[in-house]
PDB file of N, CA and C in Angstrom:
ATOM      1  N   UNK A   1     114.613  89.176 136.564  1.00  0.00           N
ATOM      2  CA  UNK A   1     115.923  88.721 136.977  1.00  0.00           C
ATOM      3  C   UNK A   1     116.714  89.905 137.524  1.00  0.00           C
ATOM      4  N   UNK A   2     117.190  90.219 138.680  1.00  0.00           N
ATOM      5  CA  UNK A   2     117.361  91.093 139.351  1.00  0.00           C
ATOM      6  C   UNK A   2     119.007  90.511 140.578  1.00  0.00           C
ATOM      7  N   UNK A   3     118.759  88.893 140.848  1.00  0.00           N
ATOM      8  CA  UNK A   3     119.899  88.387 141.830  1.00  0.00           C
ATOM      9  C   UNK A   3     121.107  88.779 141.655  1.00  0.00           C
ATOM     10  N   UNK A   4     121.194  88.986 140.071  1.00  0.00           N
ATOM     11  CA  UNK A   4     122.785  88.536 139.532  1.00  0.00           C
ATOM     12  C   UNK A   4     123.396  90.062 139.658  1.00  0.00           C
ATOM     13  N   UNK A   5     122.684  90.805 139.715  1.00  0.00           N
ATOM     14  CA  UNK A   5     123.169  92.351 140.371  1.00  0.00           C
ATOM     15  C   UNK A   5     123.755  92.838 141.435  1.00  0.00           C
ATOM     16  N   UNK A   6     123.947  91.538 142.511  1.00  0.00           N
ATOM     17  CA  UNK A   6     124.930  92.097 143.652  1.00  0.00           C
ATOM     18  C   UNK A   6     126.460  92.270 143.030  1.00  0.00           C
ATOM     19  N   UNK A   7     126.828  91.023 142.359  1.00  0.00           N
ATOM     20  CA  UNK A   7     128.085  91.263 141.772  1.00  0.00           C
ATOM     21  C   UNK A   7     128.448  92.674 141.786  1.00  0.00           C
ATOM     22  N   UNK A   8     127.650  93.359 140.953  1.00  0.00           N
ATOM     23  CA  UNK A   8     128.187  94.297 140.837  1.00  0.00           C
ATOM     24  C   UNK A   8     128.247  95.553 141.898  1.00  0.00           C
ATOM     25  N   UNK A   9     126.397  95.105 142.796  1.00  0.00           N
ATOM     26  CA  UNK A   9     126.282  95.992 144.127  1.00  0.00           C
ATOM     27  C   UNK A   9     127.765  95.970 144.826  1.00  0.00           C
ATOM     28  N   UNK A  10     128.295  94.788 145.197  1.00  0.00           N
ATOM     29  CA  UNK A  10     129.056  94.579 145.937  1.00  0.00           C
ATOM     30  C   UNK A  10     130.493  94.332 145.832  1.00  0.00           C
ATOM     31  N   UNK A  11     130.431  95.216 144.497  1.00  0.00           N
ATOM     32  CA  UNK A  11     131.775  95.097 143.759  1.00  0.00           C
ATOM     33  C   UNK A  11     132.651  93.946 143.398  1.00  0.00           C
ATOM     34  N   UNK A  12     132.226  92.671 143.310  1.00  0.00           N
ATOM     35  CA  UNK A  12     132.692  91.758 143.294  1.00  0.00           C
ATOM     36  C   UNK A  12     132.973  91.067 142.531  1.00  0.00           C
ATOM     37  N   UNK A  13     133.844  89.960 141.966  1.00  0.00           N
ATOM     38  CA  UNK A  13     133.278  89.228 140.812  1.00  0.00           C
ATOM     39  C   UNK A  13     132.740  87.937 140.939  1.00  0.00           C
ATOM     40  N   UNK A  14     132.123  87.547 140.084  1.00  0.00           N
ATOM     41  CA  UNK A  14     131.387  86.037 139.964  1.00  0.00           C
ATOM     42  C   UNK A  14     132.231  85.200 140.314  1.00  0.00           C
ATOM     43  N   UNK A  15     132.117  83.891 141.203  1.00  0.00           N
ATOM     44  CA  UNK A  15     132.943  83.007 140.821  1.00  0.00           C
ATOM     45  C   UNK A  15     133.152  82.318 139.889  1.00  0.00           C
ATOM     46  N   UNK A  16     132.628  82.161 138.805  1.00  0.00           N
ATOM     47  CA  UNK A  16     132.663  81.991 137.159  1.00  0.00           C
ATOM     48  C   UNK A  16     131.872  82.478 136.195  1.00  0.00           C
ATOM     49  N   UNK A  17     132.816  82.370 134.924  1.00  0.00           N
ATOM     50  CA  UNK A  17     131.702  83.742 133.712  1.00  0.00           C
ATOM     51  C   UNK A  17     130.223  82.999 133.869  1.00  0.00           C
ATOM     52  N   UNK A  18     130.285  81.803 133.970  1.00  0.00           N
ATOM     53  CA  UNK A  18     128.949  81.182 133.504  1.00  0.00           C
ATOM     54  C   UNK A  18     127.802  82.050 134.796  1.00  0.00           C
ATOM     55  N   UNK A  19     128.292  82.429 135.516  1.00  0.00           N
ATOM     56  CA  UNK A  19     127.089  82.912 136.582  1.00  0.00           C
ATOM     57  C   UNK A  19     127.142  83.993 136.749  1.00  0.00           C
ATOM     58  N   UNK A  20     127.553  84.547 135.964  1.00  0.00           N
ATOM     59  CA  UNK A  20     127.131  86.199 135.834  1.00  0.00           C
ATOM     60  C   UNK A  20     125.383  86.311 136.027  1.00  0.00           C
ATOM     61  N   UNK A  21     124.916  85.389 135.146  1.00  0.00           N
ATOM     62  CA  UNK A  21     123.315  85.194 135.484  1.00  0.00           C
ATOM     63  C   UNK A  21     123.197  83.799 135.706  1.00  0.00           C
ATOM     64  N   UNK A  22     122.288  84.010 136.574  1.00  0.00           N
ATOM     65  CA  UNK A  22     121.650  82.420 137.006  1.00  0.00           C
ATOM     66  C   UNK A  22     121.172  81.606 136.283  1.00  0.00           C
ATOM     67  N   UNK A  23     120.693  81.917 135.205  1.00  0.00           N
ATOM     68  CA  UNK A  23     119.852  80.891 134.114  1.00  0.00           C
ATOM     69  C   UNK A  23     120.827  80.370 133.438  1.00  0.00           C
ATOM     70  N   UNK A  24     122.336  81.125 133.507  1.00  0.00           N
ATOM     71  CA  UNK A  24     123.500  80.123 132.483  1.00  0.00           C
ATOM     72  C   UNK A  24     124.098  78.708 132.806  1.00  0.00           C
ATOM     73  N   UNK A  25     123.237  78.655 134.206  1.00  0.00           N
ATOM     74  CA  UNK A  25     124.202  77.501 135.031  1.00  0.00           C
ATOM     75  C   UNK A  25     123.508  76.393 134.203  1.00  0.00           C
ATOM     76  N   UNK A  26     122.343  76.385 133.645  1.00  0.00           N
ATOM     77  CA  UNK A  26     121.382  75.304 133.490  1.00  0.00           C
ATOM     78  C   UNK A  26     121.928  75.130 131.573  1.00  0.00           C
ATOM     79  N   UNK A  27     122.510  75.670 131.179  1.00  0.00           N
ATOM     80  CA  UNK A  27     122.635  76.062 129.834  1.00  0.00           C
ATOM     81  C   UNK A  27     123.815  75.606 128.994  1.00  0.00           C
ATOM     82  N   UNK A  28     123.850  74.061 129.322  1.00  0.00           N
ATOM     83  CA  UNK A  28     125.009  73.278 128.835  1.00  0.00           C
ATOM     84  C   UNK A  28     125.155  73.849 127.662  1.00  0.00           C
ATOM     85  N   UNK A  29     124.811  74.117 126.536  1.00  0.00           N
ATOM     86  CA  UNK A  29     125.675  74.574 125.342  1.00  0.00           C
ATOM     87  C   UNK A  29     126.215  75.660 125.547  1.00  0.00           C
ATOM     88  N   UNK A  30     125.749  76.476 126.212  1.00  0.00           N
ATOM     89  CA  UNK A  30     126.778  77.701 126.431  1.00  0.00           C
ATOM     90  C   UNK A  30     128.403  77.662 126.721  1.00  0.00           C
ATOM     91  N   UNK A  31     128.441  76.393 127.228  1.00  0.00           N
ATOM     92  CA  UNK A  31     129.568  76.287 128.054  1.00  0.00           C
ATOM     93  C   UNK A  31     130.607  76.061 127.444  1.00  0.00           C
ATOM     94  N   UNK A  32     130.197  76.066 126.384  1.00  0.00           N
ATOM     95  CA  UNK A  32     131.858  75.625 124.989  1.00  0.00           C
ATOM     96  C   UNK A  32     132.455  77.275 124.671  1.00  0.00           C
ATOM     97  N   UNK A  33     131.212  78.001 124.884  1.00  0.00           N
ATOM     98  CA  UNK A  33     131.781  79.539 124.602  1.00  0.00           C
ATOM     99  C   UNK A  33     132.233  80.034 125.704  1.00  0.00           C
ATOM    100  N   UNK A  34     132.013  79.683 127.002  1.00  0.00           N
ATOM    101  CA  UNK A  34     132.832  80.421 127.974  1.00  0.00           C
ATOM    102  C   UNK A  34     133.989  80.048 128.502  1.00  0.00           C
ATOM    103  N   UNK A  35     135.033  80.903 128.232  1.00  0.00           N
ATOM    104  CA  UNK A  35     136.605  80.327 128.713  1.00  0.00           C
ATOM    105  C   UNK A  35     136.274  80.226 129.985  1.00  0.00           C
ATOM    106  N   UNK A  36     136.937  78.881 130.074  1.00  0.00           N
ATOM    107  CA  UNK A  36     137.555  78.007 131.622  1.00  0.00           C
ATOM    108  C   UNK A  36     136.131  77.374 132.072  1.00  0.00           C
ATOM    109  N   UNK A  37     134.931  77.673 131.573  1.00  0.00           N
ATOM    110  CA  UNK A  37     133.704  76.880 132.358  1.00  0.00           C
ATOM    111  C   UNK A  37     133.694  75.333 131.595  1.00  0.00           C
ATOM    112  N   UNK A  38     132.950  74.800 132.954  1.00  0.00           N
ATOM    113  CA  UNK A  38     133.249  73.342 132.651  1.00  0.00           C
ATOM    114  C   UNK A  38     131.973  72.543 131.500  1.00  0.00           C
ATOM    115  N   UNK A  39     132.035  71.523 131.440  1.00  0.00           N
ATOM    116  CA  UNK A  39     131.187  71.017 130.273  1.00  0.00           C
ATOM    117  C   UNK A  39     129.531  70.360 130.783  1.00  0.00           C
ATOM    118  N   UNK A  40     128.999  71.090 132.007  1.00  0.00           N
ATOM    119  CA  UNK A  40     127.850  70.890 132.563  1.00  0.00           C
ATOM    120  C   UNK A  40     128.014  71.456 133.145  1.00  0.00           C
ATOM    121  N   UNK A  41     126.262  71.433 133.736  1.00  0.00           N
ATOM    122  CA  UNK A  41     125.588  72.483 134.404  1.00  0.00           C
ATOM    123  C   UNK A  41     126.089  71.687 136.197  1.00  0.00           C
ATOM    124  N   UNK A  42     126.338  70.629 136.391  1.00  0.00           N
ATOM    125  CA  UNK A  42     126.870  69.803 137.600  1.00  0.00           C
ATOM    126  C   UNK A  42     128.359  70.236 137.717  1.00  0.00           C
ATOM    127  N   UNK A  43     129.321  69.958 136.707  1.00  0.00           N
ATOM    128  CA  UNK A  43     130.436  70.094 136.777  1.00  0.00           C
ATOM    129  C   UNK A  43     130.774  71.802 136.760  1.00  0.00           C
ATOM    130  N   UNK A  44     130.467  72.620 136.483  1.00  0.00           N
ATOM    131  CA  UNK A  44     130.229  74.092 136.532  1.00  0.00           C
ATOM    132  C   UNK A  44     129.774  74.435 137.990  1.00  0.00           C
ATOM    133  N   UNK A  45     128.736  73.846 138.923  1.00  0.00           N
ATOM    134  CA  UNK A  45     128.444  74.317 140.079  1.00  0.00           C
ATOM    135  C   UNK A  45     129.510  73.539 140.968  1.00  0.00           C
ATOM    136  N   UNK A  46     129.678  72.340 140.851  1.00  0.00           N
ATOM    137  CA  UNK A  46     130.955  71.870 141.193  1.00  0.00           C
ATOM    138  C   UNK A  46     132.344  72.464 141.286  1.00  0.00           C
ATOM    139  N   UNK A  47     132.610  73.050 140.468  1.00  0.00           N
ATOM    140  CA  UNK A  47     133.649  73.956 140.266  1.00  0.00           C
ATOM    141  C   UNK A  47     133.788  75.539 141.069  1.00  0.00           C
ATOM    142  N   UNK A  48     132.252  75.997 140.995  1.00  0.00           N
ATOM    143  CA  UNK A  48     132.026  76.762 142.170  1.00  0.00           C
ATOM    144  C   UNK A  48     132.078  76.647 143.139  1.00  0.00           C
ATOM    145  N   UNK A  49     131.647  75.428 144.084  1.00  0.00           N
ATOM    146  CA  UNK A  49     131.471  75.056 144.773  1.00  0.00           C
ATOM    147  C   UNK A  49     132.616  74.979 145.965  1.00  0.00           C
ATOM    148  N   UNK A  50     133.997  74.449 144.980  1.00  0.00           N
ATOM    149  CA  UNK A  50     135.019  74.171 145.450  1.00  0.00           C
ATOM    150  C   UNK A  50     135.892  75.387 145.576  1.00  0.00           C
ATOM    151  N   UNK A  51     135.175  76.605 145.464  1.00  0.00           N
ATOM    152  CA  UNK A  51     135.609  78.055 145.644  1.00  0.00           C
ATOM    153  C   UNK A  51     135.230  78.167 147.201  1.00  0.00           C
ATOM    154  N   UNK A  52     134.347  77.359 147.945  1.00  0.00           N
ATOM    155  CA  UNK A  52     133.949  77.631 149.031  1.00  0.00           C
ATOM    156  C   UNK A  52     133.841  79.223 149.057  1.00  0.00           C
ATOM    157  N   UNK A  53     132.162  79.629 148.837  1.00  0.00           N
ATOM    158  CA  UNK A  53     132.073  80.802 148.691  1.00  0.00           C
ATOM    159  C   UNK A  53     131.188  81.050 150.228  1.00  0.00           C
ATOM    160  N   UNK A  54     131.731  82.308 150.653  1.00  0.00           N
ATOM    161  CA  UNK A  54     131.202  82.356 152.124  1.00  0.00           C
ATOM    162  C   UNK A  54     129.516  82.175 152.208  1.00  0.00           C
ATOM    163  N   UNK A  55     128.950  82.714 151.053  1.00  0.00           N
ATOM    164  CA  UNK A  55     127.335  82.970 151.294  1.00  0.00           C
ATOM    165  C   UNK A  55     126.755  82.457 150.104  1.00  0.00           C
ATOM    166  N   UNK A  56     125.511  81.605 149.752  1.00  0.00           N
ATOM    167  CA  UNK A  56     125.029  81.016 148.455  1.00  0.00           C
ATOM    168  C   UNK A  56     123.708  81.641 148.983  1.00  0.00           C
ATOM    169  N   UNK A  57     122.907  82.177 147.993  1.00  0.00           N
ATOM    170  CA  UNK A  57     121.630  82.480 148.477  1.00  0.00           C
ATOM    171  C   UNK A  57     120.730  81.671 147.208  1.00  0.00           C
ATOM    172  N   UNK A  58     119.855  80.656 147.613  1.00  0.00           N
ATOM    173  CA  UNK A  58     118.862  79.879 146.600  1.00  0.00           C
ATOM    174  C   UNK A  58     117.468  80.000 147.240  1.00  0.00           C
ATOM    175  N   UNK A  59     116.796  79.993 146.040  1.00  0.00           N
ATOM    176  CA  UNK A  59     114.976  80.104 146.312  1.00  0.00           C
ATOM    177  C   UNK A  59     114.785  80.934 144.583  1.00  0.00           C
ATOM    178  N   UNK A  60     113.688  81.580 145.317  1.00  0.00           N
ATOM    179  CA  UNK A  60     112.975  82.450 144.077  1.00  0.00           C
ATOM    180  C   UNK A  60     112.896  82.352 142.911  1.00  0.00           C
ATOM    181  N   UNK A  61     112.740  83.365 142.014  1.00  0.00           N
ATOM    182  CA  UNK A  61     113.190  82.945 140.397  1.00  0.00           C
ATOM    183  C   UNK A  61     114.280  82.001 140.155  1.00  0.00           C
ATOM    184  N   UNK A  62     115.349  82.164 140.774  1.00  0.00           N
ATOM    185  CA  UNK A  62     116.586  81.164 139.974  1.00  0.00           C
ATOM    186  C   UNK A  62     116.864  79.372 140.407  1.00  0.00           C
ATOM    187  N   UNK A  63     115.439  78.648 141.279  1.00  0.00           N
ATOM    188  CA  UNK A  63     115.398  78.186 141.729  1.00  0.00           C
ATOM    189  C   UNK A  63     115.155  76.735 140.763  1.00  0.00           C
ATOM    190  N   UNK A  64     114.595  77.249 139.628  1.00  0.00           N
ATOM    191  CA  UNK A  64     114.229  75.937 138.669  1.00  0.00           C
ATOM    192  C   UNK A  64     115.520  75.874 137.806  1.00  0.00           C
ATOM    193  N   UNK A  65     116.409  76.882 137.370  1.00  0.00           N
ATOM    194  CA  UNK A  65     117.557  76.169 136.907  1.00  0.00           C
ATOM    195  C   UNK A  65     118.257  75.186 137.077  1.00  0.00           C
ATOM    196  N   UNK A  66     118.235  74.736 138.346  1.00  0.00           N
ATOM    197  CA  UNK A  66     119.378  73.948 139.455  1.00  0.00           C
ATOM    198  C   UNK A  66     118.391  72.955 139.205  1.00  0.00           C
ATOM    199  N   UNK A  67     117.220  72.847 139.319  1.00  0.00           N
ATOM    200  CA  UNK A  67     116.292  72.006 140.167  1.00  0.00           C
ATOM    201  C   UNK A  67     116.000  71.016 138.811  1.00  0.00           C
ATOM    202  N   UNK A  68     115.946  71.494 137.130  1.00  0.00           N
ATOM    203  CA  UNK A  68     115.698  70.760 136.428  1.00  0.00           C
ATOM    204  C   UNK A  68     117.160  69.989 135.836  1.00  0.00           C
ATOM    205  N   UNK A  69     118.104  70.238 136.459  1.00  0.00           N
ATOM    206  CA  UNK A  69     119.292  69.394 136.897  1.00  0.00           C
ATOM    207  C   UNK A  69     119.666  68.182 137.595  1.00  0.00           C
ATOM    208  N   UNK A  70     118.905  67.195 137.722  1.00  0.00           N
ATOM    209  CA  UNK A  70     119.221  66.962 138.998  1.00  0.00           C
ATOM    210  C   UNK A  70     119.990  65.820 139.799  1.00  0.00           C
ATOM    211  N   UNK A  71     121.125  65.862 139.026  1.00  0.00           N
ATOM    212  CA  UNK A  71     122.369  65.859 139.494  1.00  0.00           C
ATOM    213  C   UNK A  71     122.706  67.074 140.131  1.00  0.00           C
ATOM    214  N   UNK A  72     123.216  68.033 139.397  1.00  0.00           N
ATOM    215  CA  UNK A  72     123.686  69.511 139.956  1.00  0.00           C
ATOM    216  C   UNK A  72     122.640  70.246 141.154  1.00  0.00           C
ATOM    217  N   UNK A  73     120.698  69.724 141.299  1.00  0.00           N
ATOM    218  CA  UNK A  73     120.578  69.424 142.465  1.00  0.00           C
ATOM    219  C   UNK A  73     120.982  69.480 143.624  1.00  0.00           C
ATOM    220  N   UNK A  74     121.066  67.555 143.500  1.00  0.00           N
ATOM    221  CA  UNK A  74     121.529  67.030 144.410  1.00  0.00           C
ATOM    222  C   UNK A  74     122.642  67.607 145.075  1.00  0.00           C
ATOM    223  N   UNK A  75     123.500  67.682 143.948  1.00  0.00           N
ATOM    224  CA  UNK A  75     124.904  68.118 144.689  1.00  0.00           C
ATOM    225  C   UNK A  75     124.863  69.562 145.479  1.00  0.00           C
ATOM    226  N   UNK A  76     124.107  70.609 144.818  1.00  0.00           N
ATOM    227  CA  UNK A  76     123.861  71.680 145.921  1.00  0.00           C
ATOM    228  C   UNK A  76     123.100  71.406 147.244  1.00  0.00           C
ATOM    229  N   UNK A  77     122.440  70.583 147.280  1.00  0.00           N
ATOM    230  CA  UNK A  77     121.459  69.975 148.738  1.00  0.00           C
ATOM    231  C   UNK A  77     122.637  69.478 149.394  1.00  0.00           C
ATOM    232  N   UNK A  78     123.252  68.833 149.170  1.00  0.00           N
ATOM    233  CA  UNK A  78     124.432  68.026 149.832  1.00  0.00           C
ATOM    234  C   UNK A  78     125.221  69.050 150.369  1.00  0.00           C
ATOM    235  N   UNK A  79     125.755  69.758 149.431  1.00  0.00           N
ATOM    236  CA  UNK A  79     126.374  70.981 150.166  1.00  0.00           C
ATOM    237  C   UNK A  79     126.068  71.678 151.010  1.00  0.00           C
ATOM    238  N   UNK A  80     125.050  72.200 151.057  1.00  0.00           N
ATOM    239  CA  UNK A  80     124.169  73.155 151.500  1.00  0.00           C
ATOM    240  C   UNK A  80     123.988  72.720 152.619  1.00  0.00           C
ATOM    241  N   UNK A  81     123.523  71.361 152.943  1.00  0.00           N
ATOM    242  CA  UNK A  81     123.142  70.447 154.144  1.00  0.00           C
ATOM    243  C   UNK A  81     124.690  70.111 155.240  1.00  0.00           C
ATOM    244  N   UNK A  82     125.403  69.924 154.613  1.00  0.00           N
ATOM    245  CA  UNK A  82     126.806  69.334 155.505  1.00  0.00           C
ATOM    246  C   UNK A  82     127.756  70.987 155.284  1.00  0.00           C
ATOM    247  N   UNK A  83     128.013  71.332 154.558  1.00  0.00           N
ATOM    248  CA  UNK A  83     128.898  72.572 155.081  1.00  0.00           C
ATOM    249  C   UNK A  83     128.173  74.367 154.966  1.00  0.00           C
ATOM    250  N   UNK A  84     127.197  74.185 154.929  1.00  0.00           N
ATOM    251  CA  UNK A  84     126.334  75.417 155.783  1.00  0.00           C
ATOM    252  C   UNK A  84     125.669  75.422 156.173  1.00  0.00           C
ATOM    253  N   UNK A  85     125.297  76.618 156.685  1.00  0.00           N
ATOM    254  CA  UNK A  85     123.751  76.959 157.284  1.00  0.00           C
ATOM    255  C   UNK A  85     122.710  77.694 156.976  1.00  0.00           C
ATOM    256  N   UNK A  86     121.283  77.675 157.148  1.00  0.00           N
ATOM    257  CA  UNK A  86     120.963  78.824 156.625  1.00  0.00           C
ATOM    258  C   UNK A  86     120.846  79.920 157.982  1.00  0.00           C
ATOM    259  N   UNK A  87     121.305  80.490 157.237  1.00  0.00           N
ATOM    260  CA  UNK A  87     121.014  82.138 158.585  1.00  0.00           C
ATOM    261  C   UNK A  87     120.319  83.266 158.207  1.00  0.00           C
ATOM    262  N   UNK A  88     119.487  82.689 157.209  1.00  0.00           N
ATOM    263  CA  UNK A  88     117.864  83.971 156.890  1.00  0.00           C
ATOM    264  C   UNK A  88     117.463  83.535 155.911  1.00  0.00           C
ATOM    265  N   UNK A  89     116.046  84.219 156.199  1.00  0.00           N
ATOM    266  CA  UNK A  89     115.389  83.690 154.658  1.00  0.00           C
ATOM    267  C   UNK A  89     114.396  85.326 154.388  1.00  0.00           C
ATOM    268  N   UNK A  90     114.861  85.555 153.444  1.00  0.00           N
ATOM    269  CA  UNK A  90     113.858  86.834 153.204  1.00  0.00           C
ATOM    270  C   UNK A  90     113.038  86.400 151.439  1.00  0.00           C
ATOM    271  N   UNK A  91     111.375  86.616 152.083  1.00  0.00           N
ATOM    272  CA  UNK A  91     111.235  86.229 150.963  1.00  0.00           C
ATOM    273  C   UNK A  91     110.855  84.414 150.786  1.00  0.00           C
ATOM    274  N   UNK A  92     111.171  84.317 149.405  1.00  0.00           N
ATOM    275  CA  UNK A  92     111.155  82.870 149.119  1.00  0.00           C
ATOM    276  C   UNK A  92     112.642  82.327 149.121  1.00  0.00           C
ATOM    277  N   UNK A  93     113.502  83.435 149.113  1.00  0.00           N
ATOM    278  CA  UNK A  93     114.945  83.344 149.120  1.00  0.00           C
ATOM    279  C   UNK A  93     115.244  82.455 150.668  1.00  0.00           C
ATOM    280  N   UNK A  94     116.572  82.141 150.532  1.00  0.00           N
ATOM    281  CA  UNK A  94     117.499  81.787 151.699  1.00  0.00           C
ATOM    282  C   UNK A  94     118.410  81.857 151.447  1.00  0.00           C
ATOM    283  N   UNK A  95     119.195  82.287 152.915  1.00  0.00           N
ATOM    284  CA  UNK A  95     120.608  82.711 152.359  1.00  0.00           C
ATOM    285  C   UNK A  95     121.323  82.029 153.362  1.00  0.00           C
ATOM    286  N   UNK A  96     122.324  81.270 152.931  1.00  0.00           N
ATOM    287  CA  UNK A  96     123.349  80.086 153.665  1.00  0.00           C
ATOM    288  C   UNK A  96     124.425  80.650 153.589  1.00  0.00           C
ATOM    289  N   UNK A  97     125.083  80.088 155.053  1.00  0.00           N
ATOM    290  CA  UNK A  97     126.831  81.194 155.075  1.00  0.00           C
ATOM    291  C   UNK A  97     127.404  79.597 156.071  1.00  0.00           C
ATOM    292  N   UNK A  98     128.421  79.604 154.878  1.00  0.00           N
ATOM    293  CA  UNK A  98     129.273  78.048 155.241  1.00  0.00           C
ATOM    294  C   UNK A  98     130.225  78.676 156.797  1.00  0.00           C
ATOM    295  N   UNK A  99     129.762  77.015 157.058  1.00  0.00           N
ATOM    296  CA  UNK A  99     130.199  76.731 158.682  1.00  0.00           C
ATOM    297  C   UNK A  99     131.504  77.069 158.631  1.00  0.00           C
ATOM    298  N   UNK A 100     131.634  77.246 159.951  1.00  0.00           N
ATOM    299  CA  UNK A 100     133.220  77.369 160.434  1.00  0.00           C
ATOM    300  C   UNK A 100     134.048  76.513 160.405  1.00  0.00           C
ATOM    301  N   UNK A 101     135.039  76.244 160.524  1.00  0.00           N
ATOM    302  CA  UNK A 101     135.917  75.535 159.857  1.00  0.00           C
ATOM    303  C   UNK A 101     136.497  74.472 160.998  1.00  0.00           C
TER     304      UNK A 101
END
């Protein structure tokens, strides 16, 4: 597990505690311990989601969290499909940067 390290490459912060690492998104009990995250692994990416974050990059290792979801899925395909694009794929990765407005 290596993804969740740009945060910090890139000085940035998470758009929520729960995704500091990728495997927390999938990790409904966690979510009672983290202030302000929501009460699923759907309603948590949902909540991200609506951060409209310029770039989502999915594939590789962090790819079965989402995927044994699948509600929270769906709802990233949907997204992914109507308000971005992908504009590279390195790897098994892809990296999507939401359309213009």
């Amino acid at each position: 597990m290596k993804n969740h390290l740009v945060y910090w490459l890139t000085e940035l912060k998470p758009l929520s505690k729960a995704a500091t690492h990728p495997s927390n998104l999938s990790k409904d009990y966690l979510f009672k311990y983290i202030e302000g995250a929501a009460g699923s692994t759907e309603a948590e990416l949902s909540k991200i989601l609506t951060k409209k974050p310029e770039f989502i990059i999915k594939g590789g290792e962090d790819t079965p969290y989402i995927e044994d979801h699948p509600d929270a899925n769906l709802l990233l395909k949907q997204v992914l499909t109507t308000k971005y694009k992908l504009v590279k794929k390195v790897g098994d990765r892809e990296i999507y940067r939401i359309r213009s407005l």
